[in-house]
C-alpha atoms as a PDB file:
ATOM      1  CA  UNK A   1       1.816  -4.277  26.404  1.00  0.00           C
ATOM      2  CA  UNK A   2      -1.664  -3.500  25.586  1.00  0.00           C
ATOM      3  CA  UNK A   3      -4.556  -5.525  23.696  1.00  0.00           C
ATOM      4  CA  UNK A   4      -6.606  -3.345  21.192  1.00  0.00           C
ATOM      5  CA  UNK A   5      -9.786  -3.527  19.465  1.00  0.00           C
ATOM      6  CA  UNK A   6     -10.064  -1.690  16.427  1.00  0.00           C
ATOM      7  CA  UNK A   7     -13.378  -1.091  14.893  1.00  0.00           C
ATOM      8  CA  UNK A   8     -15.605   1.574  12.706  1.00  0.00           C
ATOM      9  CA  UNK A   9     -18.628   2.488  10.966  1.00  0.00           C
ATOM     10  CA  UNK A  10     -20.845   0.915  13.397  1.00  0.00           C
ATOM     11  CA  UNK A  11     -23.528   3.238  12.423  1.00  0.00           C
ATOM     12  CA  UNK A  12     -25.339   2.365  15.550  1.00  0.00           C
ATOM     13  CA  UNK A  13     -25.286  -1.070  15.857  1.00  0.00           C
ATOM     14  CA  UNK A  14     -23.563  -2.610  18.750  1.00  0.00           C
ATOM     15  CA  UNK A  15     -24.376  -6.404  19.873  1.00  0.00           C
ATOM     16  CA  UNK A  16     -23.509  -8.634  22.626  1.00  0.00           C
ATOM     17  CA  UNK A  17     -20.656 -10.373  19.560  1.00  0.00           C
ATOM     18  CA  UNK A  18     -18.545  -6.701  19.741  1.00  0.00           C
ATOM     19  CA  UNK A  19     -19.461  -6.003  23.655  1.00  0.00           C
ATOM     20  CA  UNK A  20     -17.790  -9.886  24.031  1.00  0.00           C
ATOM     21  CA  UNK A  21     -14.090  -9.386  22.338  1.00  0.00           C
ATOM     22  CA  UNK A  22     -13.969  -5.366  23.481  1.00  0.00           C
ATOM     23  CA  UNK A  23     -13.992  -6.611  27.299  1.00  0.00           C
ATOM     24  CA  UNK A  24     -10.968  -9.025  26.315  1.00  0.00           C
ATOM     25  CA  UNK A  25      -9.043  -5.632  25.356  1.00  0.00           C
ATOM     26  CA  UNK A  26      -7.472  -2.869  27.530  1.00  0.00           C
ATOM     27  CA  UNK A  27      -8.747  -0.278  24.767  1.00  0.00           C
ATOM     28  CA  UNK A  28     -11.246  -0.210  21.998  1.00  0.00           C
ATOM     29  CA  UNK A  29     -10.537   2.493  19.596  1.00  0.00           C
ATOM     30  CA  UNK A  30     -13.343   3.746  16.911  1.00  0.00           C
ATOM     31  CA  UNK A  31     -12.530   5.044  13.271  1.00  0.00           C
ATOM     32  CA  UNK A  32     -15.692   6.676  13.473  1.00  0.00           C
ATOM     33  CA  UNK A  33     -19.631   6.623  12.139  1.00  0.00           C
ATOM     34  CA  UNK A  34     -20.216   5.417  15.769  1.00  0.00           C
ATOM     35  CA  UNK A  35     -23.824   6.674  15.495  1.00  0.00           C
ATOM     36  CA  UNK A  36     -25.782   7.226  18.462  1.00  0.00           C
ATOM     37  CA  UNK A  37     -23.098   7.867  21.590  1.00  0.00           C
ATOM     38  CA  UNK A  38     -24.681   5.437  22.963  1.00  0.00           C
ATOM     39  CA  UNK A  39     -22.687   2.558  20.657  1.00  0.00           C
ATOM     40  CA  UNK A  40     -19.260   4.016  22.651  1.00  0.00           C
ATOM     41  CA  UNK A  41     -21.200   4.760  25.728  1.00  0.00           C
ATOM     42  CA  UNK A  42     -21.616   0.861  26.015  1.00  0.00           C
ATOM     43  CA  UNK A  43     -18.263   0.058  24.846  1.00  0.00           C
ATOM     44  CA  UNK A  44     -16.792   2.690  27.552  1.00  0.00           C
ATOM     45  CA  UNK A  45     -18.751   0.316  30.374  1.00  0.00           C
ATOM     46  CA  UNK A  46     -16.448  -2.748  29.543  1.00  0.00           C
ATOM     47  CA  UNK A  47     -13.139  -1.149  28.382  1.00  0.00           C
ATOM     48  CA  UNK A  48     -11.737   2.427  27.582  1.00  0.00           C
ATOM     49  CA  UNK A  49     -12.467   4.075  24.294  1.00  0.00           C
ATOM     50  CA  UNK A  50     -10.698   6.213  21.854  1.00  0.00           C
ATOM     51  CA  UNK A  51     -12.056   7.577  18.999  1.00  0.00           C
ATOM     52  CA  UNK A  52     -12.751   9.670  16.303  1.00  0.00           C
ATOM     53  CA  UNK A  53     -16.182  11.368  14.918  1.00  0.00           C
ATOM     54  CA  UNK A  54     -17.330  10.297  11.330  1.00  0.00           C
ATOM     55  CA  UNK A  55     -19.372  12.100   8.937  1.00  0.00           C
ATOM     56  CA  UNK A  56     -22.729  10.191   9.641  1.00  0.00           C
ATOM     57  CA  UNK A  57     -22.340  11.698  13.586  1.00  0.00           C
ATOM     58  CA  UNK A  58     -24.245  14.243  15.339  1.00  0.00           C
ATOM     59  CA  UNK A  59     -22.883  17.018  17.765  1.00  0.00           C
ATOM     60  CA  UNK A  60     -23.285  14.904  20.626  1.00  0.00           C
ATOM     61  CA  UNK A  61     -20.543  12.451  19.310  1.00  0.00           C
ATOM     62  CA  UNK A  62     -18.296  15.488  17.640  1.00  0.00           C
ATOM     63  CA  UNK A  63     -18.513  17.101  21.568  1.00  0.00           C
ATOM     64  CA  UNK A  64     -17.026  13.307  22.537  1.00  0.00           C
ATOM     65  CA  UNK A  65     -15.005  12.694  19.909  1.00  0.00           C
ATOM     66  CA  UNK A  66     -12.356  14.625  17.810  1.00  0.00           C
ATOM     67  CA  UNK A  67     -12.092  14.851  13.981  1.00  0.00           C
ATOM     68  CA  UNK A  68      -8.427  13.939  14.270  1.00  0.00           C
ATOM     69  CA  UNK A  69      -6.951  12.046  17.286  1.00  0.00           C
ATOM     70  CA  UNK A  70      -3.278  11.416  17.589  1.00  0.00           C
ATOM     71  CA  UNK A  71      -1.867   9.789  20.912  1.00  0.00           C
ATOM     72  CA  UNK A  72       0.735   7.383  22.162  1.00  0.00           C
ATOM     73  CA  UNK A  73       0.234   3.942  23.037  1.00  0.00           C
ATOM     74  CA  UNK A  74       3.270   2.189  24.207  1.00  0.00           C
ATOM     75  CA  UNK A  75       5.677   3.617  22.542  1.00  0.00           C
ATOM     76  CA  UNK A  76       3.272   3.711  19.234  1.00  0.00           C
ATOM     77  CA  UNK A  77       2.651   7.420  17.255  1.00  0.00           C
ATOM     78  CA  UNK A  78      -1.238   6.884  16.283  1.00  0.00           C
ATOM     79  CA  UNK A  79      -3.011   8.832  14.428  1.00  0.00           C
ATOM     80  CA  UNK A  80      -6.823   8.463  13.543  1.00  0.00           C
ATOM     81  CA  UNK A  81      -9.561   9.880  11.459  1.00  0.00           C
ATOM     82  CA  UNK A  82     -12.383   8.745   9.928  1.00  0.00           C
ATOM     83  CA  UNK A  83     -12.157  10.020   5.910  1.00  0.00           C
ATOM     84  CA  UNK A  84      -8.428   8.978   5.274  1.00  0.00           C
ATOM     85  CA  UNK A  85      -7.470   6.587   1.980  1.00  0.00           C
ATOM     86  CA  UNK A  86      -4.789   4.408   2.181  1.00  0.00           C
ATOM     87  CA  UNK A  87      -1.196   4.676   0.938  1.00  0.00           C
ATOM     88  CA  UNK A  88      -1.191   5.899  -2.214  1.00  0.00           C
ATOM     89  CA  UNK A  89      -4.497   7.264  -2.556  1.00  0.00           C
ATOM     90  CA  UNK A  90      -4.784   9.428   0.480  1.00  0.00           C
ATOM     91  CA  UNK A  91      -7.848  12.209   1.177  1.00  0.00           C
ATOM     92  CA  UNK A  92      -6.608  15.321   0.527  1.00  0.00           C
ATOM     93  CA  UNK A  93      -4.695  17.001   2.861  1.00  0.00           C
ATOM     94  CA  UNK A  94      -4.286  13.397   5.016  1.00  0.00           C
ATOM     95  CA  UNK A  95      -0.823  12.542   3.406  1.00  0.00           C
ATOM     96  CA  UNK A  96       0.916  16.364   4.520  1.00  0.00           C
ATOM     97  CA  UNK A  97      -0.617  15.502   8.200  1.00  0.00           C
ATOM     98  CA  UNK A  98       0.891  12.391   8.022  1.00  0.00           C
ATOM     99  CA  UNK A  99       4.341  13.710   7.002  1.00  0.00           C
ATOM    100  CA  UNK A 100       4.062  16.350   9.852  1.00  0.00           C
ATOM    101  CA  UNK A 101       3.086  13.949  12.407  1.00  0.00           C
ATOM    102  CA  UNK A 102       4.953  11.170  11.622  1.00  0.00           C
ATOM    103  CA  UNK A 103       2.914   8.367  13.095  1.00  0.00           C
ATOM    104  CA  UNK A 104       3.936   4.546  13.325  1.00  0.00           C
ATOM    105  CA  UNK A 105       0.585   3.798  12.861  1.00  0.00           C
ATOM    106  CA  UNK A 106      -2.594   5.496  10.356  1.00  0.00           C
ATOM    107  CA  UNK A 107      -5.715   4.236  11.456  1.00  0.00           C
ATOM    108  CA  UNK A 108      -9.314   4.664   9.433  1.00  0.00           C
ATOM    109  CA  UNK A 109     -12.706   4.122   8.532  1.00  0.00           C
ATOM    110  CA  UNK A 110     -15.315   5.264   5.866  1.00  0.00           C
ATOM    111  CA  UNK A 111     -14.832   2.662   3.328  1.00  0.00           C
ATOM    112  CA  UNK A 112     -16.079  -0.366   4.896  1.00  0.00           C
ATOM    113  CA  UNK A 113     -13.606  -1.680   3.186  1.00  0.00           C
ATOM    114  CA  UNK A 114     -10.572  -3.796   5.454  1.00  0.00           C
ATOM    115  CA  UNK A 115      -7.753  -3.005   4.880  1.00  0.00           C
ATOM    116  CA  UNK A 116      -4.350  -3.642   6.204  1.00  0.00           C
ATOM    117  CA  UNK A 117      -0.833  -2.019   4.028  1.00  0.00           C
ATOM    118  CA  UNK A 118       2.481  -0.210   4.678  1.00  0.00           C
ATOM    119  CA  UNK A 119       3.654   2.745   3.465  1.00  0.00           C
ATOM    120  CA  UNK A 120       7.294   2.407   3.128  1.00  0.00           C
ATOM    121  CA  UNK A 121       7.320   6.048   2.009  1.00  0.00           C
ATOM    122  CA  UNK A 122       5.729   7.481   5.150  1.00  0.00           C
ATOM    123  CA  UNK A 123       7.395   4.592   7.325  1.00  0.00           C
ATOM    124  CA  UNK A 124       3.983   3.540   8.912  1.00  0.00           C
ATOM    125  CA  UNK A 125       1.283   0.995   9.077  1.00  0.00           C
ATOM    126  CA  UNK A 126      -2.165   1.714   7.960  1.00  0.00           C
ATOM    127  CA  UNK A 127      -5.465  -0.268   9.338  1.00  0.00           C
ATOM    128  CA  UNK A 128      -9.003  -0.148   8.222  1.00  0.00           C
ATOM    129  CA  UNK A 129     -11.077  -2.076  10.030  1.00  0.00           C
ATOM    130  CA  UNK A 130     -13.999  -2.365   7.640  1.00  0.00           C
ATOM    131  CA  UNK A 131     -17.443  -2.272   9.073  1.00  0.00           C
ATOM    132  CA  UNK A 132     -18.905  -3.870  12.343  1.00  0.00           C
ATOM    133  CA  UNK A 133     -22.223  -2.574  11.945  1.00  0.00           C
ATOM    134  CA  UNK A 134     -25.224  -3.667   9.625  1.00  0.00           C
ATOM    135  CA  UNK A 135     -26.050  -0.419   7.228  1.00  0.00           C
ATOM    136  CA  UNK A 136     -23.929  -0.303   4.290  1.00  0.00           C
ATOM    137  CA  UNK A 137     -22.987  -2.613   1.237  1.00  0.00           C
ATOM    138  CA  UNK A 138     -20.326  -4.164   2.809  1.00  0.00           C
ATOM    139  CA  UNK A 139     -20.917  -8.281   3.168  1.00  0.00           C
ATOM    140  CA  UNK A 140     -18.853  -9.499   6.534  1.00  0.00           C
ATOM    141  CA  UNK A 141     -18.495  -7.674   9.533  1.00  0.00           C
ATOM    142  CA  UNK A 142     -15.031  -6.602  10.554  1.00  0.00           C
ATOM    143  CA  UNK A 143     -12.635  -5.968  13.057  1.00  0.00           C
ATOM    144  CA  UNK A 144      -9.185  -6.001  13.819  1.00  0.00           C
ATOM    145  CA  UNK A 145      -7.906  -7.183  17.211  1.00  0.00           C
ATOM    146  CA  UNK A 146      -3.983  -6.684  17.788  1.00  0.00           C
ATOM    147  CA  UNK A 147      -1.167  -5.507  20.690  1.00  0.00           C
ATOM    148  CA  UNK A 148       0.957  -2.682  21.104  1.00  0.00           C
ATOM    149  CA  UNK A 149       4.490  -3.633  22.843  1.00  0.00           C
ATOM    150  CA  UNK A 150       7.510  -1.581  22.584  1.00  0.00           C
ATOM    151  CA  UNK A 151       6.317   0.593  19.649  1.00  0.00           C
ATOM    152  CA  UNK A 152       5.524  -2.539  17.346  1.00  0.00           C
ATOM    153  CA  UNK A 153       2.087  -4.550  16.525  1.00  0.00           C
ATOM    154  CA  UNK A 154       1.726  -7.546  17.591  1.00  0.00           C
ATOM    155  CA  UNK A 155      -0.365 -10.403  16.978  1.00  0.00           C
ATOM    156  CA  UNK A 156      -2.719  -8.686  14.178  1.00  0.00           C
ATOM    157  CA  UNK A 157      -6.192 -10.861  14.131  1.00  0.00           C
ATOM    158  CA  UNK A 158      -8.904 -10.027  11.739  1.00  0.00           C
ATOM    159  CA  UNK A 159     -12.243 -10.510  13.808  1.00  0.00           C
ATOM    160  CA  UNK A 160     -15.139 -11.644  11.370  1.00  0.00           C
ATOM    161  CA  UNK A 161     -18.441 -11.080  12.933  1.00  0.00           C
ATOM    162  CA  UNK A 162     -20.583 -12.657  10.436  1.00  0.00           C
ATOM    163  CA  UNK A 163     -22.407 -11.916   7.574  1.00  0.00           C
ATOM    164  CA  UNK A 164     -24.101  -8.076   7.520  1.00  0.00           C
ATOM    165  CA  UNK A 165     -27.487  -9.482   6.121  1.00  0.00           C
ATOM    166  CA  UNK A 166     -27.329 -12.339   9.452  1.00  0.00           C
ATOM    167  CA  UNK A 167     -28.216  -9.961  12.419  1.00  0.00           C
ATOM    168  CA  UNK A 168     -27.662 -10.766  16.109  1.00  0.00           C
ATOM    169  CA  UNK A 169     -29.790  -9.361  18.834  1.00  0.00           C
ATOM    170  CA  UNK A 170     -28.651  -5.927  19.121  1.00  0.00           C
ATOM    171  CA  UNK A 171     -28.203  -4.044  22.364  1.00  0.00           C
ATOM    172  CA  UNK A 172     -28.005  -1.002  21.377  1.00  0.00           C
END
């Protein structure tokens, strides 16, 4: 079994609040619009990362970070990428990727919006985590905290980190 903490569009904002619940976690994976590497860079310290690049990122995190990351976690098909929709309103191309690769699991960012939904079609969960960083019209900061056993989530938590406008010390 293994804890995850699902976030995105951090834009470069990481605090001591995120730092906190991605130690609790064996991995933290990013949807992308990390920002500055060094948002993941600090993450990678406490836990390990996984991630994807976004379309506010610079070279340095596209040389990290893929556009597209598929992988295994316990049994788990992921697949990841920052610009994706949701089930029934996909980005183009995303839905034929998804029918090739078959994942259990369709991870995003972008929208800032949260978002949690099946797609019985495609057989698969997908997860948006919203926003956990400070730039964008989004009000409450979001992630999603679950576990990975046997191929299945387990124990989905929605992490609210307060409002966007109500700023911690950052660290970053």
């Amino acid at each position: 079994m293994k804890s995850i903490l699902l976030l995105s569009d951090t834009h470069g904002y990481i605090d001591d609040k995120i730092l906190s619940h991605a130690a609790k976690t064996d991995e933290v994976w990013h949807a992308g619009d990390v920002g500055p590497v060094v948002v993941t860079d600090k993450l990678s310290a406490v836990t390990t990362v996984r991630g994807v690049y976004g379309n506010i990122d610079d070279h340095i995190v596209r040389k990290v970070f893929p556009l597209i990351n598929t992988f295994t976690v316990e049994g788990l098909k992921v697949y990841m990428t920052h610009i994706g929709g949701y089930p029934g309103r996909y980005s183009q191309g995303v839905k034929q990727q998804l029918m090739m690769e078959k994942p259990g699991l369709f991870i995003c960012g972008h929208s800032h919006i949260l978002k949690v939904m099946r797609d019985p079609a495609l057989n698969l969960l997908h997860m948006n985590p919203g926003a956990a960083g400070v730039h964008g019209f989004h009000q409450m900061r979001t992630m999603i905290r679950f576990k990975v056993s046997e191929g299945k989530i387990i124990e989905p938590e929605v992490i609210e980190l307060g409002l966007r406008g109500a700023l911690p010390q950052s660290v970053g």
